[in-house]
N, C-alpha and C. Protein backbone atom coordinates (compact mmCIF):
# COMPACT_ATOMS: atom_id res chain seq x y z
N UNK A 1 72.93 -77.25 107.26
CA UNK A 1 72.30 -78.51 107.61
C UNK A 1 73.21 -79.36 108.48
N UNK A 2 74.64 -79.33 107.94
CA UNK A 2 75.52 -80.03 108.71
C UNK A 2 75.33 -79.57 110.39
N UNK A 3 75.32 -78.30 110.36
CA UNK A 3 75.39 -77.87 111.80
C UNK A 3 73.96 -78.48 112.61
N UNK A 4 73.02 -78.80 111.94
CA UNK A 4 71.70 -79.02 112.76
C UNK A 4 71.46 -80.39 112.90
N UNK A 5 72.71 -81.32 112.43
CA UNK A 5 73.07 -82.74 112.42
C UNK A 5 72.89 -82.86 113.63
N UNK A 6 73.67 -83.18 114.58
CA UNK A 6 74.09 -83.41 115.88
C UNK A 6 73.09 -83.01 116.45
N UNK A 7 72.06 -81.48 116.68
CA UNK A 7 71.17 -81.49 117.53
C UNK A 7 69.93 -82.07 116.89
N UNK A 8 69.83 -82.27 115.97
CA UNK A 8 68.51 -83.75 115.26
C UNK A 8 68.51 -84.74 116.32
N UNK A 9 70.07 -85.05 116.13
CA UNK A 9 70.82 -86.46 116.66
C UNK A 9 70.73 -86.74 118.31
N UNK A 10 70.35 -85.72 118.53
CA UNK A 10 70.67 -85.84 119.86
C UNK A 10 69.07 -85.31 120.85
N UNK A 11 68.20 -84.98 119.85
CA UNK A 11 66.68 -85.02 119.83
C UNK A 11 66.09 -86.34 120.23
N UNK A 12 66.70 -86.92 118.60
CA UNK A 12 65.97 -88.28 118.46
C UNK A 12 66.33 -88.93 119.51
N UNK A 13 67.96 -89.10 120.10
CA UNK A 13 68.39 -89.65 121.35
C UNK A 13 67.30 -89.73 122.55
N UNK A 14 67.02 -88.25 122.80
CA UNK A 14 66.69 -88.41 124.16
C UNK A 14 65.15 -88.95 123.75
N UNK A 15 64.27 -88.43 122.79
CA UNK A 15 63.12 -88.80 122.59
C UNK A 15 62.98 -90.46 122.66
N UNK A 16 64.19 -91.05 122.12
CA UNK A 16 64.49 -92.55 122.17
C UNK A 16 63.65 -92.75 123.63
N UNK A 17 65.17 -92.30 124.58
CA UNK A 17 64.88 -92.80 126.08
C UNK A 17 63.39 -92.46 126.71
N UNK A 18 62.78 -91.56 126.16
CA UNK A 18 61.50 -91.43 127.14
C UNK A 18 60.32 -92.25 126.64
N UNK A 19 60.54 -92.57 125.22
CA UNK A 19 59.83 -93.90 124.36
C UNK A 19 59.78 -94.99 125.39
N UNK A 20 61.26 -95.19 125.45
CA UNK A 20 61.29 -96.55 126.50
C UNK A 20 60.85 -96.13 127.55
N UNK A 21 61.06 -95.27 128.66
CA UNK A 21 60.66 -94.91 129.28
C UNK A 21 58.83 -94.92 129.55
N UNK A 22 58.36 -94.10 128.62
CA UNK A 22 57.08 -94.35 128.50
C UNK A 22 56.82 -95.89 128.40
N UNK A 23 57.32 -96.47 127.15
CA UNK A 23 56.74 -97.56 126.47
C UNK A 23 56.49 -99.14 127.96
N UNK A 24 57.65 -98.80 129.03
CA UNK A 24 57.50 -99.55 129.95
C UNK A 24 56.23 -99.04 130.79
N UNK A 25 56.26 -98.03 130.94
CA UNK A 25 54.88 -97.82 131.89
C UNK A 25 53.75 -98.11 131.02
N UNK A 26 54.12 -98.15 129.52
CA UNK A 26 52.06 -98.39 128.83
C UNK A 26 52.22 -99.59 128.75
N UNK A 27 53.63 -100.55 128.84
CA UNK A 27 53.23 -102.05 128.99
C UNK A 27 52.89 -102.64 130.17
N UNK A 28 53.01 -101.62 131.25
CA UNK A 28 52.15 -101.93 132.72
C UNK A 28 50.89 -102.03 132.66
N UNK A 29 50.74 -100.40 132.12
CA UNK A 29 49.34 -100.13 132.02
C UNK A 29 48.57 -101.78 131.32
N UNK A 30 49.16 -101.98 130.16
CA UNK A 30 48.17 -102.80 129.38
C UNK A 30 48.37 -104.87 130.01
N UNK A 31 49.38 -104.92 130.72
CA UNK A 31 49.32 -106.11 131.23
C UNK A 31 48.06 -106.32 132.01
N UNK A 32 48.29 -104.84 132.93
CA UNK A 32 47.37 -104.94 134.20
C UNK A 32 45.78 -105.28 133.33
N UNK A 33 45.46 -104.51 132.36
CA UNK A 33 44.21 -104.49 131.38
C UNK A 33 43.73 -105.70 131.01
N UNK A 34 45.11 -106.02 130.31
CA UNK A 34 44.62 -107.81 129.91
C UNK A 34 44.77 -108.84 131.32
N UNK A 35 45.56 -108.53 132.11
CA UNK A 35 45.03 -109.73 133.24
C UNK A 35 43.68 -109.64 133.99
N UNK A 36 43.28 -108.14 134.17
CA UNK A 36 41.79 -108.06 134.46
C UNK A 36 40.87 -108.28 133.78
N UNK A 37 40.48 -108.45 132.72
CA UNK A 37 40.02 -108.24 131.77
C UNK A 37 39.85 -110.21 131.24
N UNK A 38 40.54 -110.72 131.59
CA UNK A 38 40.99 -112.30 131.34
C UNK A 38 41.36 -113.64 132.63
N UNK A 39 41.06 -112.57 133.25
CA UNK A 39 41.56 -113.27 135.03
C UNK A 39 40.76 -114.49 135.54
N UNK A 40 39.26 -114.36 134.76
CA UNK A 40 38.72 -115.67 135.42
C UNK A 40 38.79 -116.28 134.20
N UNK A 41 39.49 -116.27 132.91
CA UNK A 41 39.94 -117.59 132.16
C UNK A 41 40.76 -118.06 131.75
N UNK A 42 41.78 -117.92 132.69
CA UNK A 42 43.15 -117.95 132.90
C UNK A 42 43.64 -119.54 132.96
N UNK A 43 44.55 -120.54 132.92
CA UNK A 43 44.84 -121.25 133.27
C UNK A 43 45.90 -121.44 133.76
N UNK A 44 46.80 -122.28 134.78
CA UNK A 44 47.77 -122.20 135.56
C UNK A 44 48.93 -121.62 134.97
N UNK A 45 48.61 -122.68 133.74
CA UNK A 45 49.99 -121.97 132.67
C UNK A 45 50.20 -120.49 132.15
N UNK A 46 48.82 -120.25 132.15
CA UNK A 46 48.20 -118.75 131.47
C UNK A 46 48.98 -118.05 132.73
N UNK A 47 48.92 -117.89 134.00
CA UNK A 47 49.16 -117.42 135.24
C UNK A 47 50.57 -117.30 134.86
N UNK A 48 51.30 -118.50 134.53
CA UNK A 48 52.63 -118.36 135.12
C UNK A 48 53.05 -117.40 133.66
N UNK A 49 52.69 -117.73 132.64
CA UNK A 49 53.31 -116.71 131.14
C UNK A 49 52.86 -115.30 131.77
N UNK A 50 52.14 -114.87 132.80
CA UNK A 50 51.70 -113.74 132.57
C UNK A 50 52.47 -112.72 134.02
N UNK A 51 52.71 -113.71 134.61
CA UNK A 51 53.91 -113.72 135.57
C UNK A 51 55.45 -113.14 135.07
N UNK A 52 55.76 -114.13 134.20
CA UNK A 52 56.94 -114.04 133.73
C UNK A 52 57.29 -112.58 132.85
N UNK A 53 55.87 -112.13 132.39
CA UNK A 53 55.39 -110.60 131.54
C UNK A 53 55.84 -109.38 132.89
N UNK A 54 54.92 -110.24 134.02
CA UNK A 54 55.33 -108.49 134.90
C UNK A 54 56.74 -108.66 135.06
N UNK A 55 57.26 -109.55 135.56
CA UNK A 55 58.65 -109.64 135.68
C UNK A 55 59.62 -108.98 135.13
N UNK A 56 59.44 -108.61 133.16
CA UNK A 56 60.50 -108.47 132.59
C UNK A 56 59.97 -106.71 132.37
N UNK A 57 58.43 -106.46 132.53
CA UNK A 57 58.20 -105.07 132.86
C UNK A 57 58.67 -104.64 133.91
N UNK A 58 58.51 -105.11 135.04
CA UNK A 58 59.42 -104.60 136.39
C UNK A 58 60.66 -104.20 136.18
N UNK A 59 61.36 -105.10 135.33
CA UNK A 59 62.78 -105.06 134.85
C UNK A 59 63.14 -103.72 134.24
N UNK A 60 62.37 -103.77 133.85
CA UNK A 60 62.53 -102.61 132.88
C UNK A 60 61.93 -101.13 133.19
N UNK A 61 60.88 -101.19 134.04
CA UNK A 61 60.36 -99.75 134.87
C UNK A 61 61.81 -99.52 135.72
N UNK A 62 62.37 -100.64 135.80
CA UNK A 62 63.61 -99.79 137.03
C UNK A 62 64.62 -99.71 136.33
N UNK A 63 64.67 -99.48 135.21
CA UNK A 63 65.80 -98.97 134.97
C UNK A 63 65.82 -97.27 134.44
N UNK A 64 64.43 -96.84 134.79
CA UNK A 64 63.84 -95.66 135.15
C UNK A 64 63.46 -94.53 135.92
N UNK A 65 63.88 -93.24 135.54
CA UNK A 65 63.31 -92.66 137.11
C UNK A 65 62.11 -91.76 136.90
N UNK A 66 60.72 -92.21 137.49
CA UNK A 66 59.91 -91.56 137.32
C UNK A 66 58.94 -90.18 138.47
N UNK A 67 58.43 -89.63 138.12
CA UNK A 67 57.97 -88.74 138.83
C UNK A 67 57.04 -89.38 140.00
N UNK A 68 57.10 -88.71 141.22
CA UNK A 68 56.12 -89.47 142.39
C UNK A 68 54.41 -89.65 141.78
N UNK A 69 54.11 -89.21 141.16
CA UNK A 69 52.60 -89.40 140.33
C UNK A 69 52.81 -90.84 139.82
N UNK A 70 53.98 -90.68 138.62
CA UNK A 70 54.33 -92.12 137.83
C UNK A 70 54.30 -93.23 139.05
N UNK A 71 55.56 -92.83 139.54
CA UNK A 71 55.72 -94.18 140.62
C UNK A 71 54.70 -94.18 141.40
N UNK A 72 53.58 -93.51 141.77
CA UNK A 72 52.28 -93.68 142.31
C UNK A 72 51.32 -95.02 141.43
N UNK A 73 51.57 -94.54 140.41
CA UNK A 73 50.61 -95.11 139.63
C UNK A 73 51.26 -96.33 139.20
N UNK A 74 52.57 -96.48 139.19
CA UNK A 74 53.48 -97.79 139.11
C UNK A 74 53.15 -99.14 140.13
N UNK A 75 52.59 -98.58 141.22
CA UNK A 75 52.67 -98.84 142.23
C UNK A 75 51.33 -99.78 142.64
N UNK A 76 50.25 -98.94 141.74
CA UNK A 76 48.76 -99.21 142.31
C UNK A 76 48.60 -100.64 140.91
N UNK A 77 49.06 -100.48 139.85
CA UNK A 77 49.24 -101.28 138.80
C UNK A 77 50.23 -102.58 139.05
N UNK A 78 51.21 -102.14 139.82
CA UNK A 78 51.96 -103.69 140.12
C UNK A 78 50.72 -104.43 141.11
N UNK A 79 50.46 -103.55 142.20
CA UNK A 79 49.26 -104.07 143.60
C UNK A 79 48.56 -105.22 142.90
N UNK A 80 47.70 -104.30 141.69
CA UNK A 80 46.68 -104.79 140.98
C UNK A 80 47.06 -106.02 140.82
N UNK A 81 48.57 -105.74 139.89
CA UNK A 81 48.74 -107.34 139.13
C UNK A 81 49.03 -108.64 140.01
N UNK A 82 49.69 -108.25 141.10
CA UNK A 82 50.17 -109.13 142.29
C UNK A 82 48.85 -109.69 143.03
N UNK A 83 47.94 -108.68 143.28
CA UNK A 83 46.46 -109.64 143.62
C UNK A 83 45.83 -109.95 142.86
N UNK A 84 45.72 -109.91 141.48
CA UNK A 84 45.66 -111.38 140.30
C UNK A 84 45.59 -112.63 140.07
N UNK A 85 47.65 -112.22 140.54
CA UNK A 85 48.11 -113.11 140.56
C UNK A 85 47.45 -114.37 141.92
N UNK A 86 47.88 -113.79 142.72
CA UNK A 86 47.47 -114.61 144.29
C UNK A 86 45.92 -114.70 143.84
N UNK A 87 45.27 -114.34 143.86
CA UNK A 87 43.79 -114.60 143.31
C UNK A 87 43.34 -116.07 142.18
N UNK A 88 44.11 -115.83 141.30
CA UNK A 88 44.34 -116.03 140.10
C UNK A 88 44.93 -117.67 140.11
N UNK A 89 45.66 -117.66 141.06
CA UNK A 89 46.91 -119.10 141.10
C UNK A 89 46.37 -119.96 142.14
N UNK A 90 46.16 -118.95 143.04
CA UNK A 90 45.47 -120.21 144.70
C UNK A 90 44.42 -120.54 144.14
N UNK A 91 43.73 -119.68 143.07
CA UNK A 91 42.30 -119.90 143.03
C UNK A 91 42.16 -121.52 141.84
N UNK A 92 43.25 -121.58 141.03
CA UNK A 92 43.49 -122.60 140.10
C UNK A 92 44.13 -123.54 140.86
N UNK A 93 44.85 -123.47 142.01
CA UNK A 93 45.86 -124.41 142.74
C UNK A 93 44.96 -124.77 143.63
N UNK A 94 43.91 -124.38 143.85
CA UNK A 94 42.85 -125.46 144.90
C UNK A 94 42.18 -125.74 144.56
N UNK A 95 41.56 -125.31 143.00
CA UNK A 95 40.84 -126.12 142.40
C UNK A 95 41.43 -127.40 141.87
N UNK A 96 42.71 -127.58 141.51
CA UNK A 96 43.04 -128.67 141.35
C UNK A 96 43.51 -129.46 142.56
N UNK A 97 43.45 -128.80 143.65
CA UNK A 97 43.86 -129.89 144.48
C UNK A 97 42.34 -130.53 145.15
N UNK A 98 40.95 -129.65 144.57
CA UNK A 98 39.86 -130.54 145.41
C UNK A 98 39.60 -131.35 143.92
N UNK A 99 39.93 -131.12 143.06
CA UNK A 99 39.93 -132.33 141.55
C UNK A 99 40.50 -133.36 142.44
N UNK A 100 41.62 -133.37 143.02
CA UNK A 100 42.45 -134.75 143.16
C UNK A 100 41.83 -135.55 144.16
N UNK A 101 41.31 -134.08 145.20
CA UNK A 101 40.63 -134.94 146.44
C UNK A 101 39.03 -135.66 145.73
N UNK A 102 38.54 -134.86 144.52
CA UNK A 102 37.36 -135.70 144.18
C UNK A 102 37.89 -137.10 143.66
N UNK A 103 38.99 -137.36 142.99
CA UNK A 103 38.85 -138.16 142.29
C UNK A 103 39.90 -139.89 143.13
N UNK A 104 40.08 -139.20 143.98
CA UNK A 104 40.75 -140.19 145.01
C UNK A 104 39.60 -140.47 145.92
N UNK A 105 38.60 -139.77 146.17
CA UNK A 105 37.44 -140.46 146.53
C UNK A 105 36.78 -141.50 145.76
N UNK A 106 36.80 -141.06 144.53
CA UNK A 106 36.22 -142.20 143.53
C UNK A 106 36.69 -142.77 143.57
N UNK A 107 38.17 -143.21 143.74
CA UNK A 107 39.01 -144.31 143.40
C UNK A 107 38.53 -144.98 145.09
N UNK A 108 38.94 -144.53 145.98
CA UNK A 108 38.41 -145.75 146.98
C UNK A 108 36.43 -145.61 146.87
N UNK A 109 35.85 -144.79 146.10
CA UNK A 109 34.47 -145.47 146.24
C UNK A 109 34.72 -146.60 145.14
N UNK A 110 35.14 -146.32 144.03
CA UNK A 110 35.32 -147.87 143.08
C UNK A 110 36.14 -149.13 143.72
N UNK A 111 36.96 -149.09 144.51
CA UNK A 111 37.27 -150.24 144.91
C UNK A 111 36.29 -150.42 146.00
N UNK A 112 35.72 -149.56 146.58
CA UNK A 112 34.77 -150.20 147.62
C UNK A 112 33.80 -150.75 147.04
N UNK A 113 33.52 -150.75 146.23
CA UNK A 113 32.25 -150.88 144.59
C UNK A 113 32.01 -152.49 144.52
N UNK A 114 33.73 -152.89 144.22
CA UNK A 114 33.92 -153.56 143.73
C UNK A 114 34.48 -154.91 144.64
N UNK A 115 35.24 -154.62 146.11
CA UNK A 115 35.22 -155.63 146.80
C UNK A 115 34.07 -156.10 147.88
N UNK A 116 32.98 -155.19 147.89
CA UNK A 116 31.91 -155.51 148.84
C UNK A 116 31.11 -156.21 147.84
N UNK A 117 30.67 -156.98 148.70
CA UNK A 117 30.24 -158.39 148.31
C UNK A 117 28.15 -158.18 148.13
């Protein structure tokens, strides 16, 4: 048994690394899932937490080397998440900027309201 120590040990090792290995590409997979899946009820803040998610997956796919299939598919899943994002943020960042333009209209229609005689 002693002798079959070390190659257990060194099983579990590598099986470790392809866990992570894997485990970063199925947390691609499943970001990309939940940002599609949630994209039109997102809020700015929602955007930026979900931002900060691909980020630390990116981080972590590269400290990987995967097969041209993988990094194919690495590839079409970041795309995804990055036009989301831009989708996702301009689409909340001009809605609040025609909020401001509505409501700065109101503000000079209420003073016009209110100093015309």
């Amino acid at each position: 048994m002693k002798k079959f120590f070390p190659l257990i040990l060194l099983t579990f090792l590598f099986a470790g690394c392809r866990s992570g290995k894997q485990a970063a590409l199925n947390d691609l997979r499943g970001l990309t899932t939940e940002i599609e899946q949630n994209a039109t009820s997102f809020n700015f803040d929602e955007w930026l937490k979900e931002q900060k998610k691909f980020e630390k997956i990116s981080k972590r796919l590269d400290k990987y080397e995967y097969s041209a299939a993988e990094n194919h598919e690495i590839g079409e899943l970041k795309g995804q998440c990055v036009g989301y994002f831009a989708k996702g943020v301009l689409g909340k960042a001009s809605n609040k900027i025609i909020d401001a333009a509505n409501q700065i209209q109101g503000i000079v229609d209420g003073v016009k309201k209110v100093l015309t005689p």
